[in-house]
PDB file of N, CA and C in Angstrom:
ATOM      1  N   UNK A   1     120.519 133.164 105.298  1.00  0.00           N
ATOM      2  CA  UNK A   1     119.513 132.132 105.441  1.00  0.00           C
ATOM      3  C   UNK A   1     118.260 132.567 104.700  1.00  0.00           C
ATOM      4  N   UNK A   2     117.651 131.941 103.576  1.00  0.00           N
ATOM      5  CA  UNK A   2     116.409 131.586 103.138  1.00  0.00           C
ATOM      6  C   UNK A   2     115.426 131.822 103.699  1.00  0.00           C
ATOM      7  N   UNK A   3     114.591 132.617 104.659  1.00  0.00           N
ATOM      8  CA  UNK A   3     113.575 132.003 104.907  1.00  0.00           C
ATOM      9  C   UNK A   3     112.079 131.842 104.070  1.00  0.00           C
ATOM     10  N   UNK A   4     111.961 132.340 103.111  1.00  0.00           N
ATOM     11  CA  UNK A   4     111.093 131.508 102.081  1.00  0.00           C
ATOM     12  C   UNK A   4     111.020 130.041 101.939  1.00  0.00           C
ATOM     13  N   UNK A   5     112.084 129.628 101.288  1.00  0.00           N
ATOM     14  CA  UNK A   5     112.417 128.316 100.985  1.00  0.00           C
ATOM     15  C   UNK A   5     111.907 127.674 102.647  1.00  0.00           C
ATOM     16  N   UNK A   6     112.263 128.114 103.736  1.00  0.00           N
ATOM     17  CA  UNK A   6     111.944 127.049 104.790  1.00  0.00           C
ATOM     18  C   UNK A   6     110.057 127.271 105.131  1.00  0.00           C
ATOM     19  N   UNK A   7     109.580 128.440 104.717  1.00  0.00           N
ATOM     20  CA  UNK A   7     108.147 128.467 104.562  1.00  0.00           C
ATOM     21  C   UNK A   7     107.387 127.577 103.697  1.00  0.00           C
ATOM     22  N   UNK A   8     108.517 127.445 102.287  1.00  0.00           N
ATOM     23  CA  UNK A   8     107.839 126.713 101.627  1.00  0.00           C
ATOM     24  C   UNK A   8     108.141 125.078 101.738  1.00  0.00           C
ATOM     25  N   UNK A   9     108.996 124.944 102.660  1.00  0.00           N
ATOM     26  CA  UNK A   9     109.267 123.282 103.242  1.00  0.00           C
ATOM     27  C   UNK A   9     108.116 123.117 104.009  1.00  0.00           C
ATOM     28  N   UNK A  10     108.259 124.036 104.697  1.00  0.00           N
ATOM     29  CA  UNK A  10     106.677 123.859 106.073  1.00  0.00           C
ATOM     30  C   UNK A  10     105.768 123.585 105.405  1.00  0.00           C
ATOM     31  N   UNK A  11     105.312 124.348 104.200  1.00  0.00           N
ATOM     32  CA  UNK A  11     103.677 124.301 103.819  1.00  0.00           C
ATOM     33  C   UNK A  11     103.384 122.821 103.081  1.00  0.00           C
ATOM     34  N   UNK A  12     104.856 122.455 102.645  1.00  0.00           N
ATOM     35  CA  UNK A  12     104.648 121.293 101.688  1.00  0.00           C
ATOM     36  C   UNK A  12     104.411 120.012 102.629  1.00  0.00           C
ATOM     37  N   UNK A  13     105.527 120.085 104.085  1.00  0.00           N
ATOM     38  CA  UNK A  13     105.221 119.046 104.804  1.00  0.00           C
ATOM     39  C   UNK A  13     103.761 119.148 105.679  1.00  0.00           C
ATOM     40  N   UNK A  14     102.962 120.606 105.796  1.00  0.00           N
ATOM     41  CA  UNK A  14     102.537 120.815 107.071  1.00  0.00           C
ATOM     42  C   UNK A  14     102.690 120.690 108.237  1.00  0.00           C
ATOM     43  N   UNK A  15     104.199 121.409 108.858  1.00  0.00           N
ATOM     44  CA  UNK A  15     104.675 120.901 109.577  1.00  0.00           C
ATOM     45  C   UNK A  15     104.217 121.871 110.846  1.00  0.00           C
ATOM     46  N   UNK A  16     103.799 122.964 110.433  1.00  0.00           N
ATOM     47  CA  UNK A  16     103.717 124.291 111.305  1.00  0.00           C
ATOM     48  C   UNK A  16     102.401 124.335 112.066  1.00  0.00           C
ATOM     49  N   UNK A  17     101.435 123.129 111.676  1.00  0.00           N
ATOM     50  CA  UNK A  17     100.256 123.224 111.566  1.00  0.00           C
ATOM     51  C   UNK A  17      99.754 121.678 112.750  1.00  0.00           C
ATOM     52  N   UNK A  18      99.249 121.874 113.973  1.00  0.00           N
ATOM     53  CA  UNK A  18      99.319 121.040 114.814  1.00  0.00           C
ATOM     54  C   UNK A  18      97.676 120.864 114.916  1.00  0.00           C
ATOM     55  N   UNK A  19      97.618 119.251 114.818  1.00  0.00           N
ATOM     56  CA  UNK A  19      95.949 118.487 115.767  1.00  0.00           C
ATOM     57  C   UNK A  19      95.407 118.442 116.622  1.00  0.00           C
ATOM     58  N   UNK A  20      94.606 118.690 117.297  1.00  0.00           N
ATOM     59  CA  UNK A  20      94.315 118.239 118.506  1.00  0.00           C
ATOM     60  C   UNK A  20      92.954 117.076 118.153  1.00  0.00           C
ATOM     61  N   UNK A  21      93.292 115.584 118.820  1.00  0.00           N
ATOM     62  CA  UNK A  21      93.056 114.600 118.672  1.00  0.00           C
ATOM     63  C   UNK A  21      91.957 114.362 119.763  1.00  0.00           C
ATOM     64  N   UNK A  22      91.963 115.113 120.941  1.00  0.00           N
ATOM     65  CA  UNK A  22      91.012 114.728 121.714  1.00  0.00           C
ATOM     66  C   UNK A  22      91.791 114.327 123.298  1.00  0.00           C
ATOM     67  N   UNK A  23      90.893 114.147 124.215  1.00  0.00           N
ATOM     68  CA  UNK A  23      91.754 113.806 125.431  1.00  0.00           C
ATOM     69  C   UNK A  23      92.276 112.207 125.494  1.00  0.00           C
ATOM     70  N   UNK A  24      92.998 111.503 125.896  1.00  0.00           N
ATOM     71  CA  UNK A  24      93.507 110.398 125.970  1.00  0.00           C
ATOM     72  C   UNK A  24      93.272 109.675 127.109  1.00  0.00           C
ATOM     73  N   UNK A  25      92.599 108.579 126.993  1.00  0.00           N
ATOM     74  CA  UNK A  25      91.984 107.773 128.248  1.00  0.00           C
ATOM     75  C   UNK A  25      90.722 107.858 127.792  1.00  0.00           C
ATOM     76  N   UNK A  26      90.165 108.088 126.762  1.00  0.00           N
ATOM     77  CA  UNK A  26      89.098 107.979 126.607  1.00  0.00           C
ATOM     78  C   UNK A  26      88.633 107.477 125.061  1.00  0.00           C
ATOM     79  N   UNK A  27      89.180 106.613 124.967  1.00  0.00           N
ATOM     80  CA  UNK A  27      88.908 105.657 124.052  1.00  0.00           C
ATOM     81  C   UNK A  27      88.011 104.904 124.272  1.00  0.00           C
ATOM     82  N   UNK A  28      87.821 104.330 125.011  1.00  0.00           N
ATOM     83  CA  UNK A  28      86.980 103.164 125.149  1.00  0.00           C
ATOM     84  C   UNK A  28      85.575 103.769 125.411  1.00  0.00           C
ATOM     85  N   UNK A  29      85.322 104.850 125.396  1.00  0.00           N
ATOM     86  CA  UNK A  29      83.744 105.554 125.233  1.00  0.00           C
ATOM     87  C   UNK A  29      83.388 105.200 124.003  1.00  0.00           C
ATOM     88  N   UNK A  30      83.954 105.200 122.831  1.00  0.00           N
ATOM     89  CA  UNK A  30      83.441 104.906 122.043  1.00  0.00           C
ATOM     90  C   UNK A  30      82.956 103.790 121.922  1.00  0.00           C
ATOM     91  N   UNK A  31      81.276 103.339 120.935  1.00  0.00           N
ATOM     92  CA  UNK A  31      80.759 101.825 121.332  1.00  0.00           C
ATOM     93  C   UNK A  31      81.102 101.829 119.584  1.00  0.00           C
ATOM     94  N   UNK A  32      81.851 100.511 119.661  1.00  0.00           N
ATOM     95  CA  UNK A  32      82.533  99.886 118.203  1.00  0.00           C
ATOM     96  C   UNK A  32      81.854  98.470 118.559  1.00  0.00           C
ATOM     97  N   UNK A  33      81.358  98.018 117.618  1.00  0.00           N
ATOM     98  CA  UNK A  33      81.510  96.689 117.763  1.00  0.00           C
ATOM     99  C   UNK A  33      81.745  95.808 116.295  1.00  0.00           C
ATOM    100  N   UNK A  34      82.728  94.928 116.418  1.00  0.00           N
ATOM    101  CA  UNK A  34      83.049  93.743 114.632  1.00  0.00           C
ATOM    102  C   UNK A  34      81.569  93.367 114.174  1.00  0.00           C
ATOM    103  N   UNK A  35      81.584  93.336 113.572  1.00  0.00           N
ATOM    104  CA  UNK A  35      80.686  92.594 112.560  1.00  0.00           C
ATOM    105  C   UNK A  35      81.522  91.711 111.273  1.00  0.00           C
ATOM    106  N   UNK A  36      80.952  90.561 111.056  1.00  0.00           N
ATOM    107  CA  UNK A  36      81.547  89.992 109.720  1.00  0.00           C
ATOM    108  C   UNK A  36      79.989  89.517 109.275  1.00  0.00           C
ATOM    109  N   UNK A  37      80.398  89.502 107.647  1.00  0.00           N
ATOM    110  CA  UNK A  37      79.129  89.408 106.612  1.00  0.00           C
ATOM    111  C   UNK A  37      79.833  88.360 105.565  1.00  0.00           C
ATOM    112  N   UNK A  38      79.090  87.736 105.223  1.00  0.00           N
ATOM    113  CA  UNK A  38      79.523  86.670 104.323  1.00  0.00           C
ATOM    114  C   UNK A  38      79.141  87.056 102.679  1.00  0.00           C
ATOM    115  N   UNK A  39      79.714  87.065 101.752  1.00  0.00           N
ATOM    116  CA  UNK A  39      79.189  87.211 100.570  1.00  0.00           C
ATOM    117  C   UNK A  39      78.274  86.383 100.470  1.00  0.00           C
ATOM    118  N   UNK A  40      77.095  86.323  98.963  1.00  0.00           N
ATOM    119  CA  UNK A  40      75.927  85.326  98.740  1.00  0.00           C
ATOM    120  C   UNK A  40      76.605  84.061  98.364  1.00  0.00           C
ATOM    121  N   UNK A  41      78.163  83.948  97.932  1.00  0.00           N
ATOM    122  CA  UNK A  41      78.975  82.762  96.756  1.00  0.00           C
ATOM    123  C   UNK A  41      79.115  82.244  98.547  1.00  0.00           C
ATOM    124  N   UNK A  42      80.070  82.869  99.371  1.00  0.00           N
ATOM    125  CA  UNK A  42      79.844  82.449 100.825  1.00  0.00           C
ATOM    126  C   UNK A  42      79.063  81.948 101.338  1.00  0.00           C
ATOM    127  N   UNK A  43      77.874  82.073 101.389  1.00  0.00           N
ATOM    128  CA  UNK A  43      76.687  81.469 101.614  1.00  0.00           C
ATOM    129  C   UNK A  43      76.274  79.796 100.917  1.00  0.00           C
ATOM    130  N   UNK A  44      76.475  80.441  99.473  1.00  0.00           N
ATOM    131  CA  UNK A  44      76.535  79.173  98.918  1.00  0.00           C
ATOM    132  C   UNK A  44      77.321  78.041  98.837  1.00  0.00           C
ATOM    133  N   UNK A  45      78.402  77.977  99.038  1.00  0.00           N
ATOM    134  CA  UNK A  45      79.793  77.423  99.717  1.00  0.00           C
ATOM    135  C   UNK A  45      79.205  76.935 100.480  1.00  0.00           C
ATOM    136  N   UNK A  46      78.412  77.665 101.627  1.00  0.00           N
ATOM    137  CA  UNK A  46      78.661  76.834 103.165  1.00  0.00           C
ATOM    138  C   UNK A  46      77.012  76.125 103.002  1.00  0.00           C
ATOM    139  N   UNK A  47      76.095  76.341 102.298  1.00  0.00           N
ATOM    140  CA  UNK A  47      75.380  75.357 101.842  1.00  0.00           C
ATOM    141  C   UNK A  47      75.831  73.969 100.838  1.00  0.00           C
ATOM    142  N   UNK A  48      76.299  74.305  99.953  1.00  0.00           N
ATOM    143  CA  UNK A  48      76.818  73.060  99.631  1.00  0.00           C
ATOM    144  C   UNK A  48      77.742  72.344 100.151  1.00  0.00           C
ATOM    145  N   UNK A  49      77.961  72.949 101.119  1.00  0.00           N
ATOM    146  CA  UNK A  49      79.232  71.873 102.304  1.00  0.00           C
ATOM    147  C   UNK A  49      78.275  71.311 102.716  1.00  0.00           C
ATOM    148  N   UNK A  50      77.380  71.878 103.200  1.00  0.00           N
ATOM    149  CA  UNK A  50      76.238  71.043 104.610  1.00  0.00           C
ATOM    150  C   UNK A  50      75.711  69.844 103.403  1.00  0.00           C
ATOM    151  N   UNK A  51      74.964  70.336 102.587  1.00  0.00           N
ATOM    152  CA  UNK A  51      74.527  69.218 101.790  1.00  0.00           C
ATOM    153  C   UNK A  51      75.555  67.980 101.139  1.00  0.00           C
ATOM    154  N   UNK A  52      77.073  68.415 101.088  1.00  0.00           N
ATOM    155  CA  UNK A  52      78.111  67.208 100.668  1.00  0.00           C
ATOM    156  C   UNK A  52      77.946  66.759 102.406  1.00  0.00           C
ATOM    157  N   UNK A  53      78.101  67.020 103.115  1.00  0.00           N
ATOM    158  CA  UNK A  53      78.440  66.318 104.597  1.00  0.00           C
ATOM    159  C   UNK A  53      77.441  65.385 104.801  1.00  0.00           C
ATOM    160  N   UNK A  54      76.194  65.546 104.260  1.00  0.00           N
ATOM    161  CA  UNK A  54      74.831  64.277 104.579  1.00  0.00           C
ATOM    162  C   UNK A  54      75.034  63.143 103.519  1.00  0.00           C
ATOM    163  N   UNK A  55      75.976  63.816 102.577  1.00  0.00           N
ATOM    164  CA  UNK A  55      76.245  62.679 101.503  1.00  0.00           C
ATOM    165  C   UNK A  55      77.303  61.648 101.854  1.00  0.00           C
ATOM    166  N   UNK A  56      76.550  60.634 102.069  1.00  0.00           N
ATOM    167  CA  UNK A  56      77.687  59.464 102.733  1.00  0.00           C
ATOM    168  C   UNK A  56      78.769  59.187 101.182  1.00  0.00           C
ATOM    169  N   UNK A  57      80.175  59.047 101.943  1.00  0.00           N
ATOM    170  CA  UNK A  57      81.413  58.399 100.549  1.00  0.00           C
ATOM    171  C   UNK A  57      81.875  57.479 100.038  1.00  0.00           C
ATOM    172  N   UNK A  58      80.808  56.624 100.668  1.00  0.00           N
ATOM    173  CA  UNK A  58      80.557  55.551 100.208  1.00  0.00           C
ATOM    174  C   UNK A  58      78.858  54.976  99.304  1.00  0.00           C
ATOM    175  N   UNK A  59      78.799  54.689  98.267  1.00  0.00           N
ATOM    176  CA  UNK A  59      77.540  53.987  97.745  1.00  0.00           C
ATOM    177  C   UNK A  59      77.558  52.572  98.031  1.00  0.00           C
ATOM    178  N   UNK A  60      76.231  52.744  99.458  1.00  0.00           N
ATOM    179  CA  UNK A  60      76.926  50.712 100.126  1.00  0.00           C
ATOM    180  C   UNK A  60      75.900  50.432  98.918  1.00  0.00           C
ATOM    181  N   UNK A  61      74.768  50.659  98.071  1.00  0.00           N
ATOM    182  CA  UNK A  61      74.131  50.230  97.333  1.00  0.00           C
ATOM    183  C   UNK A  61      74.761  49.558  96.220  1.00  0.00           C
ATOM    184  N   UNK A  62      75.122  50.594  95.774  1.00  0.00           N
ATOM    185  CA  UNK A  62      76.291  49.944  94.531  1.00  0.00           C
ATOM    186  C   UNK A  62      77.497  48.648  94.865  1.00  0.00           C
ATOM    187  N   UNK A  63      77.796  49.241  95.820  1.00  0.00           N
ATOM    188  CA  UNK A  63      78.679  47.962  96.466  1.00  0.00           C
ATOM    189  C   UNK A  63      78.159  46.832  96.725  1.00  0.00           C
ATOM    190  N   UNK A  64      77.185  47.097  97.453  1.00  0.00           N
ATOM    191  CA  UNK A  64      76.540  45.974  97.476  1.00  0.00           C
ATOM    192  C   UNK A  64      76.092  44.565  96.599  1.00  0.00           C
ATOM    193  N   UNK A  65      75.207  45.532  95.756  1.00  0.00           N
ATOM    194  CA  UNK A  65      74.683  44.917  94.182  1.00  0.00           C
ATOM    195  C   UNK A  65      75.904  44.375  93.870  1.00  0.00           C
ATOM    196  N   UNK A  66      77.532  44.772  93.240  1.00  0.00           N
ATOM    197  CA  UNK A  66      78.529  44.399  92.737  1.00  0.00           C
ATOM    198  C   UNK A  66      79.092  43.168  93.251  1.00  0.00           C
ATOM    199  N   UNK A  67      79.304  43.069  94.844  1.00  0.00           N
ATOM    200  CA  UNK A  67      79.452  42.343  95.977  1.00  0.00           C
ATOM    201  C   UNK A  67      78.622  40.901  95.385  1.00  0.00           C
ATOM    202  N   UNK A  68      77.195  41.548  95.387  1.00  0.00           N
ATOM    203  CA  UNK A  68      76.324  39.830  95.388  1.00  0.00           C
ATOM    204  C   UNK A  68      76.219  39.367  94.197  1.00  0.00           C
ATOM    205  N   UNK A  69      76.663  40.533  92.943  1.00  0.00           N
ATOM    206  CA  UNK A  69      77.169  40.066  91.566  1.00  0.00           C
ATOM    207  C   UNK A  69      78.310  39.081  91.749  1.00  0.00           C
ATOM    208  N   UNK A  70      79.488  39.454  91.974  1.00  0.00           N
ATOM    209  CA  UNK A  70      80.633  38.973  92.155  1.00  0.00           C
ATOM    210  C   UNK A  70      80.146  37.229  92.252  1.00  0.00           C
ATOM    211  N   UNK A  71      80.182  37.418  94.097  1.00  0.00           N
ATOM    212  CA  UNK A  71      79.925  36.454  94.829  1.00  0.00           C
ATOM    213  C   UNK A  71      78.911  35.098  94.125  1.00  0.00           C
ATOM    214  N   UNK A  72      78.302  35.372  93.223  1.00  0.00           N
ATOM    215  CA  UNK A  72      77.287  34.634  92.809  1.00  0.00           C
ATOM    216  C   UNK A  72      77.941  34.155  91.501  1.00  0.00           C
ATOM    217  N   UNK A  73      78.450  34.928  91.042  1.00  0.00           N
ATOM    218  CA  UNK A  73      78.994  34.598  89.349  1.00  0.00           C
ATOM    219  C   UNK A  73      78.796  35.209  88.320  1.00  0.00           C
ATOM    220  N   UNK A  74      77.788  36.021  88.601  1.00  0.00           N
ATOM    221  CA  UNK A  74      76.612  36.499  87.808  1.00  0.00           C
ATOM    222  C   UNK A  74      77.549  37.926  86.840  1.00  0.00           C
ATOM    223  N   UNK A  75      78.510  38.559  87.571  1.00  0.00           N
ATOM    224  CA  UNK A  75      78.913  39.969  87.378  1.00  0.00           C
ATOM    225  C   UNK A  75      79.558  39.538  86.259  1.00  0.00           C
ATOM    226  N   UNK A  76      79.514  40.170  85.181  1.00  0.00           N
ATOM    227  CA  UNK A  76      79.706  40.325  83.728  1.00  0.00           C
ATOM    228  C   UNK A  76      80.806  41.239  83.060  1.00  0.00           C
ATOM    229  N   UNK A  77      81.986  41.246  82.870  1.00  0.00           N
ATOM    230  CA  UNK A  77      82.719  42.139  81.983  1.00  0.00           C
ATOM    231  C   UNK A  77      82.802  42.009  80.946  1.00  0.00           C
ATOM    232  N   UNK A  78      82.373  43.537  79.852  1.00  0.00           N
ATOM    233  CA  UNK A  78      82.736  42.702  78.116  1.00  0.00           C
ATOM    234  C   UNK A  78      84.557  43.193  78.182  1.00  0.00           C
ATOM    235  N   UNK A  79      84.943  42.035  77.526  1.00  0.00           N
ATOM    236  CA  UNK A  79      85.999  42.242  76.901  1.00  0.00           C
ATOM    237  C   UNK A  79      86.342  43.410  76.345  1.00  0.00           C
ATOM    238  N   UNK A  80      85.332  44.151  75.065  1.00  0.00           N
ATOM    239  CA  UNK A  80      85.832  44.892  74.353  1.00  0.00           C
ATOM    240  C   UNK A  80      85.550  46.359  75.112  1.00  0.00           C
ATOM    241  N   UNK A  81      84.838  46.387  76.313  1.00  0.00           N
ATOM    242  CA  UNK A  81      84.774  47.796  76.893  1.00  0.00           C
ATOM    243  C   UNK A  81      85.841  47.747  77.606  1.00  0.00           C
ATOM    244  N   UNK A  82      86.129  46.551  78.302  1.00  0.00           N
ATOM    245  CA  UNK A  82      87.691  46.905  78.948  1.00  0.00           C
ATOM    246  C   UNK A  82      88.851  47.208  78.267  1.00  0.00           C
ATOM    247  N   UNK A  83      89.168  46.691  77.005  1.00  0.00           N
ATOM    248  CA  UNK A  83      89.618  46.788  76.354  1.00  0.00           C
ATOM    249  C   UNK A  83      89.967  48.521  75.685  1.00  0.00           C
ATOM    250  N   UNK A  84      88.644  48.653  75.529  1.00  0.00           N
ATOM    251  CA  UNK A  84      88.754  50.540  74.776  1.00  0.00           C
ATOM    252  C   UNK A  84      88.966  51.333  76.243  1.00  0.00           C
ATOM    253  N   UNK A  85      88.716  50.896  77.397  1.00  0.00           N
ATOM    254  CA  UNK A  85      88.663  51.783  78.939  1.00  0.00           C
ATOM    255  C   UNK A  85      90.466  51.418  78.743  1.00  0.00           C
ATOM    256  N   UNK A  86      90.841  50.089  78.821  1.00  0.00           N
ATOM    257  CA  UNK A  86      92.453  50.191  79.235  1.00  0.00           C
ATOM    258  C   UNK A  86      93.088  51.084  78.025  1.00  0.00           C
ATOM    259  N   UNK A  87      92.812  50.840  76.539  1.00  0.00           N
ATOM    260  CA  UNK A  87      93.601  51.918  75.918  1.00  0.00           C
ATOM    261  C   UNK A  87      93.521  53.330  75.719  1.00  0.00           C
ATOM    262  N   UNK A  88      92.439  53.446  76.414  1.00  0.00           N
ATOM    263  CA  UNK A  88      91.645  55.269  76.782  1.00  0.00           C
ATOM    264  C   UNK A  88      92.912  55.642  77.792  1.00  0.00           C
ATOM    265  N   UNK A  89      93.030  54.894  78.714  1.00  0.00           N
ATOM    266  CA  UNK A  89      93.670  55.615  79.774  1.00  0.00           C
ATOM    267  C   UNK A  89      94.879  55.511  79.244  1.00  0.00           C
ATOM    268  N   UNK A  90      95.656  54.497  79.079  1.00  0.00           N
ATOM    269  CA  UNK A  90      96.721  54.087  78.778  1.00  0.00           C
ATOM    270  C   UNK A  90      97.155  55.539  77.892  1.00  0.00           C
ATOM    271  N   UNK A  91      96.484  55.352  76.910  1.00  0.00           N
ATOM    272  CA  UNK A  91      96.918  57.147  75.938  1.00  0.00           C
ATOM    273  C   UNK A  91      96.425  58.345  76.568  1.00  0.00           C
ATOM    274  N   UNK A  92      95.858  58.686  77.857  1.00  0.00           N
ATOM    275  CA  UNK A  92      96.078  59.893  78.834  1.00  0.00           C
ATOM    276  C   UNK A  92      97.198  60.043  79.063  1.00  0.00           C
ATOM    277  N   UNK A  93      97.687  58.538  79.790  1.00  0.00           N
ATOM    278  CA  UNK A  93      98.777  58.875  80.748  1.00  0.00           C
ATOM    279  C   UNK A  93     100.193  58.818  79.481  1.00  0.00           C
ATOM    280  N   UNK A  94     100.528  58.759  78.429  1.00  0.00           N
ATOM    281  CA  UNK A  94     101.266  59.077  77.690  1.00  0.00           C
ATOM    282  C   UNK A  94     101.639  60.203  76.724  1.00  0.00           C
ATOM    283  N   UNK A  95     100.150  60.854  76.929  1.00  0.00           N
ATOM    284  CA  UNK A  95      99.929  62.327  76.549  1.00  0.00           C
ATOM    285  C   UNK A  95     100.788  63.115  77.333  1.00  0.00           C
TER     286      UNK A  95
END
């Protein structure tokens, strides 16, 4: 039998070589407490949420105006902008 070779197993694992960790049951002496921290992009995120949330998703203004356009007669389409808007899209969606 070797015993070198098993000295030099020991030293490589440290196997020969024991911790002492402390007494057990006494964990909870220690005072830990979580903390969480938000990055500054975090921050900014949760500001521009608050400021989209006051933003109503609807424009009743615009609707409105369009509404009493309509209703009246008054609301106006040119031909030739609908025209270049329908073949704008039309050649997206065939791209």
């Amino acid at each position: 039998m070797r015993i070198d070779a098993y000295n030099q197993i020991n030293q490589l694992y440290g196997t020969s070589k024991t911790r002492k960790t402390g007494k057990a049951g006494y964990a909870g002496s220690v005072n830990t407490t979580d903390q969480v921290s938000f990055s500054s992009i975090g921050k900014d995120m949760q500001i521009a949420k608050a400021a989209l949330a006051k933003v109503p998703d609807v424009r009743e203004d615009k609707v409105n105006a369009l509404k009493t356009a309509i209703d009246n007669g008054t609301y106006n389409v040119s031909n030739e902008s609908f025209a270049e808007k329908l073949m704008s899209a039309y050649a997206e969606r065939t791209m």
